[in-house]
C-alpha atoms as a PDB file:
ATOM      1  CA  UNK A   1       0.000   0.000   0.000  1.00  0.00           C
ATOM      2  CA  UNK A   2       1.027   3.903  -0.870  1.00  0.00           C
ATOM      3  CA  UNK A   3       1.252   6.683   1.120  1.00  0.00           C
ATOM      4  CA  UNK A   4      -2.043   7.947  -0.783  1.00  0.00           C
ATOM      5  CA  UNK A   5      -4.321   5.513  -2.584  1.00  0.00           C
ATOM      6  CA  UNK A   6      -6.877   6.749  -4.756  1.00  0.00           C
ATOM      7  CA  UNK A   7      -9.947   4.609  -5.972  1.00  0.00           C
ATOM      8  CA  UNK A   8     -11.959   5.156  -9.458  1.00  0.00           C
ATOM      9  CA  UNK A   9     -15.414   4.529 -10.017  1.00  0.00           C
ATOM     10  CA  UNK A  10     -16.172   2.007 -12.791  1.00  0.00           C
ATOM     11  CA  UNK A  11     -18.328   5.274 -15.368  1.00  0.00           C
ATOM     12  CA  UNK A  12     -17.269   7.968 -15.476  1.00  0.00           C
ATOM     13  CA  UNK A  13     -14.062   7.340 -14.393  1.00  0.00           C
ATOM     14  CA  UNK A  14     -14.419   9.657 -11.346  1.00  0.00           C
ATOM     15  CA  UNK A  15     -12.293   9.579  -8.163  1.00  0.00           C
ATOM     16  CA  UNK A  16     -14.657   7.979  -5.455  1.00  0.00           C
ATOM     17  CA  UNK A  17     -12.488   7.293  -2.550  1.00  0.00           C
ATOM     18  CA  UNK A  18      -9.106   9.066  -1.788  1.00  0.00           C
ATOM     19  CA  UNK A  19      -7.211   8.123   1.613  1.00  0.00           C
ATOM     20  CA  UNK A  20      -3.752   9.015   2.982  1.00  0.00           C
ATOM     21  CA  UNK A  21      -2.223   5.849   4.350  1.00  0.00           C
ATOM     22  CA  UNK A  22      -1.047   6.726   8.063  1.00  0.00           C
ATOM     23  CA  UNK A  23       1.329   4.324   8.705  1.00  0.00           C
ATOM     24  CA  UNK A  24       5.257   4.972   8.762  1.00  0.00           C
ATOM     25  CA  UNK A  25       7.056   4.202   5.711  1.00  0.00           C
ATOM     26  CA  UNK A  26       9.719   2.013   5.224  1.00  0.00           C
ATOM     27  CA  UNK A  27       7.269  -0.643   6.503  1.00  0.00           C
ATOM     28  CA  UNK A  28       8.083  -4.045   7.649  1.00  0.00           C
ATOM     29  CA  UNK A  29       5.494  -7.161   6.017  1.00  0.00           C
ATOM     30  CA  UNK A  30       4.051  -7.489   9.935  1.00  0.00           C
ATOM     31  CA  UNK A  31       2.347  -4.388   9.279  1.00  0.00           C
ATOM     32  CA  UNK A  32      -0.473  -6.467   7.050  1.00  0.00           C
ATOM     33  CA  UNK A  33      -1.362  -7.561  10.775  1.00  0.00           C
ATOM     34  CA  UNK A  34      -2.500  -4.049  12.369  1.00  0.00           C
ATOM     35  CA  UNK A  35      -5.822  -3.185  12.655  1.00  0.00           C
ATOM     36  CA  UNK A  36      -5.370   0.285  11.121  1.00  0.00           C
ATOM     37  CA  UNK A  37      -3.966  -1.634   7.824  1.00  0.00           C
ATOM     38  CA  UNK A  38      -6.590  -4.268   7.437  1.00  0.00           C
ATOM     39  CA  UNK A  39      -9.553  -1.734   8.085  1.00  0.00           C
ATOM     40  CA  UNK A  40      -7.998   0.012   5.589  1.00  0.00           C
ATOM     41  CA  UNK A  41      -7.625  -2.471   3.026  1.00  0.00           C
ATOM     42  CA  UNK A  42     -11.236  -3.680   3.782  1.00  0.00           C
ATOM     43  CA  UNK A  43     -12.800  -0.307   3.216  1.00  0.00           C
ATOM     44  CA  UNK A  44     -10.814  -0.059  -0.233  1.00  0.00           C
ATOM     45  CA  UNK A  45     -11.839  -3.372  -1.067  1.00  0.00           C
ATOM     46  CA  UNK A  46     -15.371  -2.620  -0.546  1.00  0.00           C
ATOM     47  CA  UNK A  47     -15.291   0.155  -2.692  1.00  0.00           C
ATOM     48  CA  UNK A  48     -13.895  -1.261  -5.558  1.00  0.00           C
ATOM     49  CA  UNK A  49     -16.329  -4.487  -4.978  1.00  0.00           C
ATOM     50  CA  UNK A  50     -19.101  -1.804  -5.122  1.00  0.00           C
ATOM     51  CA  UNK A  51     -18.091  -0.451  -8.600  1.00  0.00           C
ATOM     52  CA  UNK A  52     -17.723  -3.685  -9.762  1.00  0.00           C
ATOM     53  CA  UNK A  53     -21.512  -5.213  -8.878  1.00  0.00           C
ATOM     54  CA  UNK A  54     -22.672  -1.595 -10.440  1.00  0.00           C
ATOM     55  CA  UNK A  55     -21.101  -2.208 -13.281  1.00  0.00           C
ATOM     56  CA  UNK A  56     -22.336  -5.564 -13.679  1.00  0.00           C
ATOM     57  CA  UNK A  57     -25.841  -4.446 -13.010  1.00  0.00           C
ATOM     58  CA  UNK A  58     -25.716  -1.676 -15.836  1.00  0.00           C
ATOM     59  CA  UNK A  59     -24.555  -4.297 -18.085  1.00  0.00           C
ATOM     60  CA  UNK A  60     -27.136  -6.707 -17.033  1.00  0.00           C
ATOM     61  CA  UNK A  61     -29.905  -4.368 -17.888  1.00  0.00           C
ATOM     62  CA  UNK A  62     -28.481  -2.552 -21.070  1.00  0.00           C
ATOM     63  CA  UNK A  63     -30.461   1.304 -21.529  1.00  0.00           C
ATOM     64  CA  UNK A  64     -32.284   0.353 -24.856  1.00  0.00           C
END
């Protein structure tokens, strides 16, 4: 993870979620195992999974 990470919506391709990362840099791989880190990566990965399932939906049920 970044110091900054930035997450798109599927269309338009507009900036949905943007979070500074607040943990040290130089980071050891034990850091995957604080709380701050995997709330973090659980938020982000909700908000991608939400673009994702909208996406899906608008191609499920094409505007005719």
């Amino acid at each position: 993870m970044g110091t900054r990470v930035v997450v798109m919506s599927a269309r338009p391709g507009r900036i949905k979620l943007d979070h500074t990362v607040p943990l040290d840099h130089l980071r050891h791989c034990s850091v995957k195992t604080i709380a701050l880190f995997t709330a973090l990566k659980a938020e982000l990965t909700e908000a991608v999974r939400e673009e994702v399932l909208a996406t899906q939906a608008a191609n499920a049920n094409p505007v005719a």
